[in-house]
N, C-alpha and C. Protein backbone atom coordinates (compact mmCIF):
# COMPACT_ATOMS: atom_id res chain seq x y z
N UNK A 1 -119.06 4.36 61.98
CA UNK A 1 -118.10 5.25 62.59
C UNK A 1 -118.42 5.35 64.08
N UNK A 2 -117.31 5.27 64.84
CA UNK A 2 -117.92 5.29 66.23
C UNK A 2 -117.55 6.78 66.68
N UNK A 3 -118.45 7.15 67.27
CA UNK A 3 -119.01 8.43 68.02
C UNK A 3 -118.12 8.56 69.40
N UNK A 4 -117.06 9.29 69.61
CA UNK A 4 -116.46 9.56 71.07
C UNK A 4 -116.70 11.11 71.65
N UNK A 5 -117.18 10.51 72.96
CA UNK A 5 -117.11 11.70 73.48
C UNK A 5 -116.63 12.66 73.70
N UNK A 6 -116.20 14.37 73.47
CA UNK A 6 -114.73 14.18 73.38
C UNK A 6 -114.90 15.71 75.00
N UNK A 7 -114.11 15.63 75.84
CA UNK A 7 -114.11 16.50 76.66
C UNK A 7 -112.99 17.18 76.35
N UNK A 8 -113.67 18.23 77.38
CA UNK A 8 -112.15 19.63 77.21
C UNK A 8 -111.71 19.37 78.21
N UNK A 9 -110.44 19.20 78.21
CA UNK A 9 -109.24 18.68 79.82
C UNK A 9 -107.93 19.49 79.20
N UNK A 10 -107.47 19.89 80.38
CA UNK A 10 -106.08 20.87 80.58
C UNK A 10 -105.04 19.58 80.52
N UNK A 11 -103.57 19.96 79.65
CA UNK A 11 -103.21 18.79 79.66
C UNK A 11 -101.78 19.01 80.57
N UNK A 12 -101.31 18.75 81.89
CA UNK A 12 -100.19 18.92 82.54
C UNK A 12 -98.81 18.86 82.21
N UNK A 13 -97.79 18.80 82.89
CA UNK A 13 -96.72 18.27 82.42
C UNK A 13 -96.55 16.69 82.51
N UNK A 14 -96.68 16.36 83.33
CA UNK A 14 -97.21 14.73 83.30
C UNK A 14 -97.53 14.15 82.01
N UNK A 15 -98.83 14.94 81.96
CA UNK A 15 -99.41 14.04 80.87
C UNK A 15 -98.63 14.41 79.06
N UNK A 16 -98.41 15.23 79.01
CA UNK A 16 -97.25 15.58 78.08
C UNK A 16 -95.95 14.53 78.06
N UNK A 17 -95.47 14.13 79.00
CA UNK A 17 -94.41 13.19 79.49
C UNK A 17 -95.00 11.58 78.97
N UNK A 18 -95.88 12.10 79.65
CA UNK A 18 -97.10 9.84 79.04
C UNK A 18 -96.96 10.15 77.69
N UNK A 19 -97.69 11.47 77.08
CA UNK A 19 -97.92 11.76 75.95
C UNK A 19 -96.49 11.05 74.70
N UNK A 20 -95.27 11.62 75.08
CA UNK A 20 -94.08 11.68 74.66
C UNK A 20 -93.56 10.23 74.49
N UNK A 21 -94.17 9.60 75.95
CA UNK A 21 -93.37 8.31 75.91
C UNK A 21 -94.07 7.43 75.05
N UNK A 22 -95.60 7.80 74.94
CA UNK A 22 -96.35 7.00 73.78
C UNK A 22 -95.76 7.24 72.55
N UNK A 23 -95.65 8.15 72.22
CA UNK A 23 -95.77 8.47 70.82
C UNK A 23 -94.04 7.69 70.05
N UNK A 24 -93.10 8.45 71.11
CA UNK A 24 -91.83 6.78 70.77
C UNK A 24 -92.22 5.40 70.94
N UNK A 25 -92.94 5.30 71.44
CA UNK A 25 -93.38 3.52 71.38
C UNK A 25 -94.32 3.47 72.19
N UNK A 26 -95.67 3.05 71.51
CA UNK A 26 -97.21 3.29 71.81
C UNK A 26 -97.08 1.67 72.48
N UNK A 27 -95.82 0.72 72.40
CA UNK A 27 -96.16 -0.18 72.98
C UNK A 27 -95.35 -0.55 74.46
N UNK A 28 -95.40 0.80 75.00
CA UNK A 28 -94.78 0.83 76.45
C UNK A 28 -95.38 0.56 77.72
N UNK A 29 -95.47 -0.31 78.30
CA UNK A 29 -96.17 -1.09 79.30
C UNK A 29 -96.38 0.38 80.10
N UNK A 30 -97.44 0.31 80.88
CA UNK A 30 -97.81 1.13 81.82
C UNK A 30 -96.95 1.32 82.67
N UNK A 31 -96.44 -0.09 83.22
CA UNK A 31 -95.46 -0.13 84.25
C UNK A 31 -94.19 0.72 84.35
N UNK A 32 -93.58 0.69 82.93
CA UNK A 32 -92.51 1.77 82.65
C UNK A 32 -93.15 3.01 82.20
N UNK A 33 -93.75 3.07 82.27
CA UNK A 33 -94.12 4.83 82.40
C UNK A 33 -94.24 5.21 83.59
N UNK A 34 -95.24 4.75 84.43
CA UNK A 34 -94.86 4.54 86.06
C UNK A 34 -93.37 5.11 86.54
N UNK A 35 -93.04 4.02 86.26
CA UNK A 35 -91.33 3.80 86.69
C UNK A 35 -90.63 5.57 86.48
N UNK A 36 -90.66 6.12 85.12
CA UNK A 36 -90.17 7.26 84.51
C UNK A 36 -91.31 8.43 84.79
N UNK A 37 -92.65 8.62 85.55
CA UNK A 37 -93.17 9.81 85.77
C UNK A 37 -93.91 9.68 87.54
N UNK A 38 -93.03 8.52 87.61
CA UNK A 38 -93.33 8.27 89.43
C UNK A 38 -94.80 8.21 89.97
N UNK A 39 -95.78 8.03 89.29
CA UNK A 39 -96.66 7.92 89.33
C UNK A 39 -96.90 5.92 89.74
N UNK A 40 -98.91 5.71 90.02
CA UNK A 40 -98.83 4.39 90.02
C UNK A 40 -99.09 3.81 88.53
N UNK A 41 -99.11 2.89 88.08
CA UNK A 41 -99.75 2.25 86.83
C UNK A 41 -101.05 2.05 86.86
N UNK A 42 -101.77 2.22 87.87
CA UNK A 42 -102.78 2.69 87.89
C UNK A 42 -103.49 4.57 87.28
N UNK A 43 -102.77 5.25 88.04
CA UNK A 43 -102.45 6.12 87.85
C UNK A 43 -102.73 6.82 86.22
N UNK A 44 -101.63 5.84 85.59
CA UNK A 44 -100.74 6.26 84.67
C UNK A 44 -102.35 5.49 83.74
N UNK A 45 -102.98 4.59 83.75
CA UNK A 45 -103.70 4.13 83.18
C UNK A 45 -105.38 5.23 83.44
N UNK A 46 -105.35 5.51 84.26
CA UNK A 46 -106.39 6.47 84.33
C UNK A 46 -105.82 7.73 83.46
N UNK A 47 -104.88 8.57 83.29
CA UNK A 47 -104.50 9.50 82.62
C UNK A 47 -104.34 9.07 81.05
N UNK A 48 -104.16 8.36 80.80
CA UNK A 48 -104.41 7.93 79.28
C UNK A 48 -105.55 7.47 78.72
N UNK A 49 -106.65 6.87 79.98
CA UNK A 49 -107.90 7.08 79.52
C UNK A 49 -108.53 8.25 79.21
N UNK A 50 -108.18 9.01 80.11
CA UNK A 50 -108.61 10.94 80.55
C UNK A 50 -108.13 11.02 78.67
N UNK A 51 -106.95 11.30 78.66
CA UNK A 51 -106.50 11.79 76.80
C UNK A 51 -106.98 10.84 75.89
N UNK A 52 -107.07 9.73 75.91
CA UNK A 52 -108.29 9.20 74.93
C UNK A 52 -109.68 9.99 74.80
N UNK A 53 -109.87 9.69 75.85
CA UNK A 53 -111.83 10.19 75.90
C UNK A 53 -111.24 12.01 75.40
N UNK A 54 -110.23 12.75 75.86
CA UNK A 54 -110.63 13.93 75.77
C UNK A 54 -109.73 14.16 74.33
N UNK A 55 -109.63 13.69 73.15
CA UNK A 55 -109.53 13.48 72.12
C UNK A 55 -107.94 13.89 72.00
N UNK A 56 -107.00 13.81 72.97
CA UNK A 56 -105.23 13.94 72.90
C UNK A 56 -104.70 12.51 72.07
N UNK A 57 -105.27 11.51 72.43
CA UNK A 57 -104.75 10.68 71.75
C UNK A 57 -106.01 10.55 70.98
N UNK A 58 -105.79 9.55 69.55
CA UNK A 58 -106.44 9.41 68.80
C UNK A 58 -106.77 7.93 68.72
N UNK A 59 -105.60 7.05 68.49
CA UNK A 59 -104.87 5.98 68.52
C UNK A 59 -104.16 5.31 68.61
N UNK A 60 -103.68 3.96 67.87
CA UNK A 60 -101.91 3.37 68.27
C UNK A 60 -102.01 2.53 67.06
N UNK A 61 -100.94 2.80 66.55
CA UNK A 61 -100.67 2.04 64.90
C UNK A 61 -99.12 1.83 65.14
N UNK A 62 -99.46 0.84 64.42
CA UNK A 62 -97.85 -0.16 64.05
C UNK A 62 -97.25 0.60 62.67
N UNK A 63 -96.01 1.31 62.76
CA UNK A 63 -95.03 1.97 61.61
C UNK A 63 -94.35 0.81 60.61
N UNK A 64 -95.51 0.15 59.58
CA UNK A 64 -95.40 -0.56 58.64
C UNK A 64 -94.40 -0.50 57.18
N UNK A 65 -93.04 -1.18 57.24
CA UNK A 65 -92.05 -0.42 56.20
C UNK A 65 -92.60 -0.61 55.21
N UNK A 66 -92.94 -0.23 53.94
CA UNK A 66 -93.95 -0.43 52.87
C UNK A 66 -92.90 -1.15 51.88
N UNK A 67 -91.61 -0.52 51.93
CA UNK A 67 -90.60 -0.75 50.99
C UNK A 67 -90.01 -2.61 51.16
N UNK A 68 -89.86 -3.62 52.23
CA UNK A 68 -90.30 -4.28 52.41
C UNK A 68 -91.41 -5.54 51.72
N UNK A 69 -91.92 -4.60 51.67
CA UNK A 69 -93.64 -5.38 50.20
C UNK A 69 -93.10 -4.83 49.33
N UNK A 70 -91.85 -4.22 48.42
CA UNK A 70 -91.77 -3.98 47.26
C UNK A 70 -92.19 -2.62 46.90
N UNK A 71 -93.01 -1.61 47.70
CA UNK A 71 -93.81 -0.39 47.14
C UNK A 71 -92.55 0.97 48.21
N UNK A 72 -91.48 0.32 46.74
CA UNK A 72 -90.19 1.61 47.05
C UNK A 72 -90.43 2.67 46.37
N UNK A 73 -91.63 3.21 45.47
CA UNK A 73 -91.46 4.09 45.17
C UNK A 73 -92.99 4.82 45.57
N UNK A 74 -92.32 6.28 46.05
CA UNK A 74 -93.14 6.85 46.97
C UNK A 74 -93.30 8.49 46.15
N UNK A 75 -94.61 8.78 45.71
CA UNK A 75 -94.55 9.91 44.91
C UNK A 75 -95.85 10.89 45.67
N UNK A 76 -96.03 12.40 45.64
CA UNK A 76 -96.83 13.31 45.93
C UNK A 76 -97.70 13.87 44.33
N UNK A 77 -98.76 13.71 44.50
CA UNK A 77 -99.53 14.13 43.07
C UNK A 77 -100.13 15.07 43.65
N UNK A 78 -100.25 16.07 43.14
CA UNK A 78 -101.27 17.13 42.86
C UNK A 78 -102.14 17.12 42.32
N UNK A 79 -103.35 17.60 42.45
CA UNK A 79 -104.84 17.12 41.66
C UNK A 79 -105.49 18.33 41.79
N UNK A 80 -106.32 18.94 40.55
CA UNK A 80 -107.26 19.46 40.27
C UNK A 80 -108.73 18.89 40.05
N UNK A 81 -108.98 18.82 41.16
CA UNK A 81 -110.75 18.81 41.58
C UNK A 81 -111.46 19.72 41.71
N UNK A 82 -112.60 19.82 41.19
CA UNK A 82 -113.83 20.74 40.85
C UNK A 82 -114.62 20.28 42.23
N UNK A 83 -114.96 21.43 43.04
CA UNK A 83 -116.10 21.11 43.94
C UNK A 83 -117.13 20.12 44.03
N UNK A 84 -117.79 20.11 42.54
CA UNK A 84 -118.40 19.21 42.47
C UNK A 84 -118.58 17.50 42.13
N UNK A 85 -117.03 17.53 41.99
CA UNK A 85 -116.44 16.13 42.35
C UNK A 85 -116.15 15.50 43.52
N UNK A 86 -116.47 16.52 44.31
CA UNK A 86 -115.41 15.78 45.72
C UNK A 86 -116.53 15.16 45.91
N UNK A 87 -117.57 14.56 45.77
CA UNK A 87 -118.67 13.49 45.98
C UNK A 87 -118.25 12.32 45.73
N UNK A 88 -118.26 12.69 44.51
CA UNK A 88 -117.71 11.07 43.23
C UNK A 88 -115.94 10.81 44.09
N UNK A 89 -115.25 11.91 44.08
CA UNK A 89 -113.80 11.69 44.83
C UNK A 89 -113.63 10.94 45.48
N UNK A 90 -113.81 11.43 46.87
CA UNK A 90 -113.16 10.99 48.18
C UNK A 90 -113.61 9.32 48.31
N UNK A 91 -114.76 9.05 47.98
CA UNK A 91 -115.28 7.37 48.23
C UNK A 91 -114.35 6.79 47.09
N UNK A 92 -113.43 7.06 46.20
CA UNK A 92 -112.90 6.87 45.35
C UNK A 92 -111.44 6.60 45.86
N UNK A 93 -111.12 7.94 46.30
CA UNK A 93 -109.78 8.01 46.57
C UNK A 93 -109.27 7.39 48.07
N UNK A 94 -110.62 7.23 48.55
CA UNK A 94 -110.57 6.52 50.34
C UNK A 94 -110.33 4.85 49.69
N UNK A 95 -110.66 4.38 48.68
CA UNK A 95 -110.67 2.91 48.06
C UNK A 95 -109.48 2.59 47.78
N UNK A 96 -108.72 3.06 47.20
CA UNK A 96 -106.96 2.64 47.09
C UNK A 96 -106.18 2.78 47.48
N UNK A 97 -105.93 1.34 47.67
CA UNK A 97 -104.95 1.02 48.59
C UNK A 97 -103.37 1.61 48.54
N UNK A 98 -103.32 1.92 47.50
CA UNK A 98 -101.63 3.04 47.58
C UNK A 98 -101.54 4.18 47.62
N UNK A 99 -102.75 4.65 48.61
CA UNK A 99 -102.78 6.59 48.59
C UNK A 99 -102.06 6.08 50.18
N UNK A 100 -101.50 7.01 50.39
CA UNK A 100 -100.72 6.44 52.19
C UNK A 100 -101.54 7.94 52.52
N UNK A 101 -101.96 8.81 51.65
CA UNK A 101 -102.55 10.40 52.60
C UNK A 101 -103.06 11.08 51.59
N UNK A 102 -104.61 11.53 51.30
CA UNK A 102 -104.36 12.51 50.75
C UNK A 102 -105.18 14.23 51.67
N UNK A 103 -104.67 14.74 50.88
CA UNK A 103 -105.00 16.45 51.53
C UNK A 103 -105.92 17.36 50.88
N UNK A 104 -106.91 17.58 51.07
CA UNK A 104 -107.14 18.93 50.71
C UNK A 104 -106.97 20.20 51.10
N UNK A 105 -106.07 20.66 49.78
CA UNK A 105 -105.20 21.87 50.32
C UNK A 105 -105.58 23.04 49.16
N UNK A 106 -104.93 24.39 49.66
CA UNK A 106 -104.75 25.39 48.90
C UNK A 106 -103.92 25.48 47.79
N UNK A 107 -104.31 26.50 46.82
CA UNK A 107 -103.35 26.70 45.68
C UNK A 107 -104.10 26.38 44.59
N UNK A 108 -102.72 26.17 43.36
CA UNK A 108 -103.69 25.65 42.06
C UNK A 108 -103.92 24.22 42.16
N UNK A 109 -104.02 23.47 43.31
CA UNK A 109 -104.59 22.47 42.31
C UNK A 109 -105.23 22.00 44.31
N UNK A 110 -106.18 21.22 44.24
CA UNK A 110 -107.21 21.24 45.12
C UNK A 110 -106.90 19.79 46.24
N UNK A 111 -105.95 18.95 45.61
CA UNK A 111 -105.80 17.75 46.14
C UNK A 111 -104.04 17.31 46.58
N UNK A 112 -103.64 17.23 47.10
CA UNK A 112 -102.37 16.25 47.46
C UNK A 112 -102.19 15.20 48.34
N UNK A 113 -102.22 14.20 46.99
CA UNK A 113 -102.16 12.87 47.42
C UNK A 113 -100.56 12.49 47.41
N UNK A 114 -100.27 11.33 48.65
CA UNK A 114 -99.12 10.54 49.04
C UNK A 114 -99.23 9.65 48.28
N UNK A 115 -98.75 8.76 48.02
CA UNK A 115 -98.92 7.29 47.16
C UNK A 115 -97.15 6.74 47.45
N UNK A 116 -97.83 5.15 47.20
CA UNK A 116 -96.39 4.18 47.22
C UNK A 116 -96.83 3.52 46.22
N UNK A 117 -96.12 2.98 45.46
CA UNK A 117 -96.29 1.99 44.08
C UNK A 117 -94.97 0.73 44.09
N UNK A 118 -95.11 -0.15 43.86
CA UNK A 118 -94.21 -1.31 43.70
C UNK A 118 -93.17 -1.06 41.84
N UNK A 119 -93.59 0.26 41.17
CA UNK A 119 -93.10 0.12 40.05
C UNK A 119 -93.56 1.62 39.78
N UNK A 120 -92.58 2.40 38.61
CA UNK A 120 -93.28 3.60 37.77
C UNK A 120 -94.54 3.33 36.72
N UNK A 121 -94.34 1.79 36.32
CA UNK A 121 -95.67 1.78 35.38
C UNK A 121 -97.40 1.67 36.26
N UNK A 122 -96.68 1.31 37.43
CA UNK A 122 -98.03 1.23 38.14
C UNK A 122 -98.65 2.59 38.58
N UNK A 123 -97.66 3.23 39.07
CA UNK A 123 -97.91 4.76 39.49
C UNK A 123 -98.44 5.65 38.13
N UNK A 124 -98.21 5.24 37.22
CA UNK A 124 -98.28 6.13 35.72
C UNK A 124 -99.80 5.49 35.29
N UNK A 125 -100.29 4.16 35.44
CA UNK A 125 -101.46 3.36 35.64
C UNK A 125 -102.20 4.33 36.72
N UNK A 126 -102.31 4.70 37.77
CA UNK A 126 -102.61 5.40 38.50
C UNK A 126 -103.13 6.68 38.12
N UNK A 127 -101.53 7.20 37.95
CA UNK A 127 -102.19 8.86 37.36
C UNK A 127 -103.19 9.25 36.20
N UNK A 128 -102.88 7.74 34.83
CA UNK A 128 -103.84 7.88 34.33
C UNK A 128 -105.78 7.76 35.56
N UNK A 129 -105.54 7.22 36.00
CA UNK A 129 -107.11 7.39 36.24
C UNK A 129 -107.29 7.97 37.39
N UNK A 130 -106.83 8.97 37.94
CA UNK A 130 -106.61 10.34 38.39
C UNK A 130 -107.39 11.46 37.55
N UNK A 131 -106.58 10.98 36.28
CA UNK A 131 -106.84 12.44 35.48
C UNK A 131 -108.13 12.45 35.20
N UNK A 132 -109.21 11.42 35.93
CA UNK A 132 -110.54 11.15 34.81
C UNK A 132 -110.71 12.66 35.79
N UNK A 133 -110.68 12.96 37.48
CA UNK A 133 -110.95 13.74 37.94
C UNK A 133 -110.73 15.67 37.53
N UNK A 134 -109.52 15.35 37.35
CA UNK A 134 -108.36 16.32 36.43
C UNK A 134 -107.15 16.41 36.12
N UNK A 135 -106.63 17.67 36.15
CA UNK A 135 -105.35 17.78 36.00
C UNK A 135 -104.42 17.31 37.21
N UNK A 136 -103.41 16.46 36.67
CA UNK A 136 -102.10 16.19 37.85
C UNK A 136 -100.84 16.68 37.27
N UNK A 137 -100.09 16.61 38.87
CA UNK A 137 -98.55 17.13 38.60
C UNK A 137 -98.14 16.04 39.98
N UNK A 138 -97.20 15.18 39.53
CA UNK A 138 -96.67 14.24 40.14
C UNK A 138 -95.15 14.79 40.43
N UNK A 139 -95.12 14.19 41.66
CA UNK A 139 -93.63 14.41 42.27
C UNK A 139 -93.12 13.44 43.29
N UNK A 140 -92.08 12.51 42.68
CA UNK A 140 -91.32 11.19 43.09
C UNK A 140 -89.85 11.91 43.94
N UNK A 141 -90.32 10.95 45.30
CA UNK A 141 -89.84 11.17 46.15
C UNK A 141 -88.15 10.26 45.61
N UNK A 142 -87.11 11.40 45.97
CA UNK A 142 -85.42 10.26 46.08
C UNK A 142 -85.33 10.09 47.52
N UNK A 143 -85.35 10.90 48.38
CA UNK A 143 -84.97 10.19 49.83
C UNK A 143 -86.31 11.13 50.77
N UNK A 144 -86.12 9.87 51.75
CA UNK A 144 -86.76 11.57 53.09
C UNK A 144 -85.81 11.52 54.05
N UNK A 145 -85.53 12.81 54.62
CA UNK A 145 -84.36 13.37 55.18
C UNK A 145 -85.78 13.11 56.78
N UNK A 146 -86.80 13.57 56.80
CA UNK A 146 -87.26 13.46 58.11
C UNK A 146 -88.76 12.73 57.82
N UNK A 147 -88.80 11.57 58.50
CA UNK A 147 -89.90 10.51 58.31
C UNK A 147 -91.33 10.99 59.30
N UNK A 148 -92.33 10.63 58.65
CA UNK A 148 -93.58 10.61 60.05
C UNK A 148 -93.34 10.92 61.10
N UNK A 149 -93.42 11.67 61.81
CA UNK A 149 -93.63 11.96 63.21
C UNK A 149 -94.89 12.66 63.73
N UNK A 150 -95.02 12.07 65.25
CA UNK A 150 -96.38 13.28 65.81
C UNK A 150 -95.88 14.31 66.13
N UNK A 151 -96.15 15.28 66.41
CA UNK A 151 -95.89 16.92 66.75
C UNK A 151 -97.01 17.11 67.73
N UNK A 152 -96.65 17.23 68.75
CA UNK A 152 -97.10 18.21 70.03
C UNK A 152 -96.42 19.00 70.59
N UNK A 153 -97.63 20.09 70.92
CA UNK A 153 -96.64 21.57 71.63
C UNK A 153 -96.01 21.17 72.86
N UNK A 154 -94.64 21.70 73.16
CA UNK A 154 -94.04 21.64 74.52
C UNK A 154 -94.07 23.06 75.69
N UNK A 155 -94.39 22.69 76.68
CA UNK A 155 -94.10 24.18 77.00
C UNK A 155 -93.03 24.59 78.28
């Protein structure tokens, strides 16, 4: 795991603006950001180092259609985990490859996992060995009305 430094930096309107234009397309030449916050590309390349190092940005990932490879069906499970599983868990649940997220959250049940599956028998293959952990409650997605997005405050 690599170790970043992470500083505390005030973040401007500027950099909110870089911020914005990344996050619609992380593959926007410096130059046009320049161009749209009048700054140099120089500039504009020192301020996105500044929010790297000071932990605003994280990264830059490519929005991969999954459905595409066949894995159209996209379901939310709920999981009941015992404290003393999340050992045996997470190195478990970090291993397969069709969790797209999972959460540890509040309520009755301790886990919510994302998943994509190429089929219901595969996903049902799945939940069986889920349950070695505990109890599930699965919920298959019909559409999403609003997809992935980042969220940052505006002010």
């Amino acid at each position: 795991m690599i170790k970043r430094e992470i500083l505390t930096v005030n973040v401007d309107e500027t950099d909110l603006q870089i911020l914005s234009l990344l996050k619609d397309n992380a593959r926007i030449s410096l130059k046009a950001i320049a161009e749209q916050t009048y700054l140099s590309s120089t500039a504009i390349a020192a301020r996105i180092e500044k929010l790297e190092k000071s932990g605003y940005i994280e990264g830059y990932y490519t929005k991969v259609n999954s459905g595409s490879f066949g894995l159209t069906i996209k379901a939310y499970i709920s999981l009941e985990v015992e404290p003393i599983q999340k050992q045996e868990f997470y190195p478990y649940i970090r291993s397969c490859p069709n969790v797209v997220e999972c959460d540890c959250v509040t309520g009755d049940y301790s886990m919510m996992i994302k998943v994509v599956f190429a089929s219901t028998n595969e996903l049902d293959r799945f939940i069986g060995e889920l349950q070695h952990f505990g109890k599930t409650k699965t919920q298959i997605v019909f559409s999403t009305p609003v997809e992935h997005r980042n969220v940052f405050p505006t002010f």
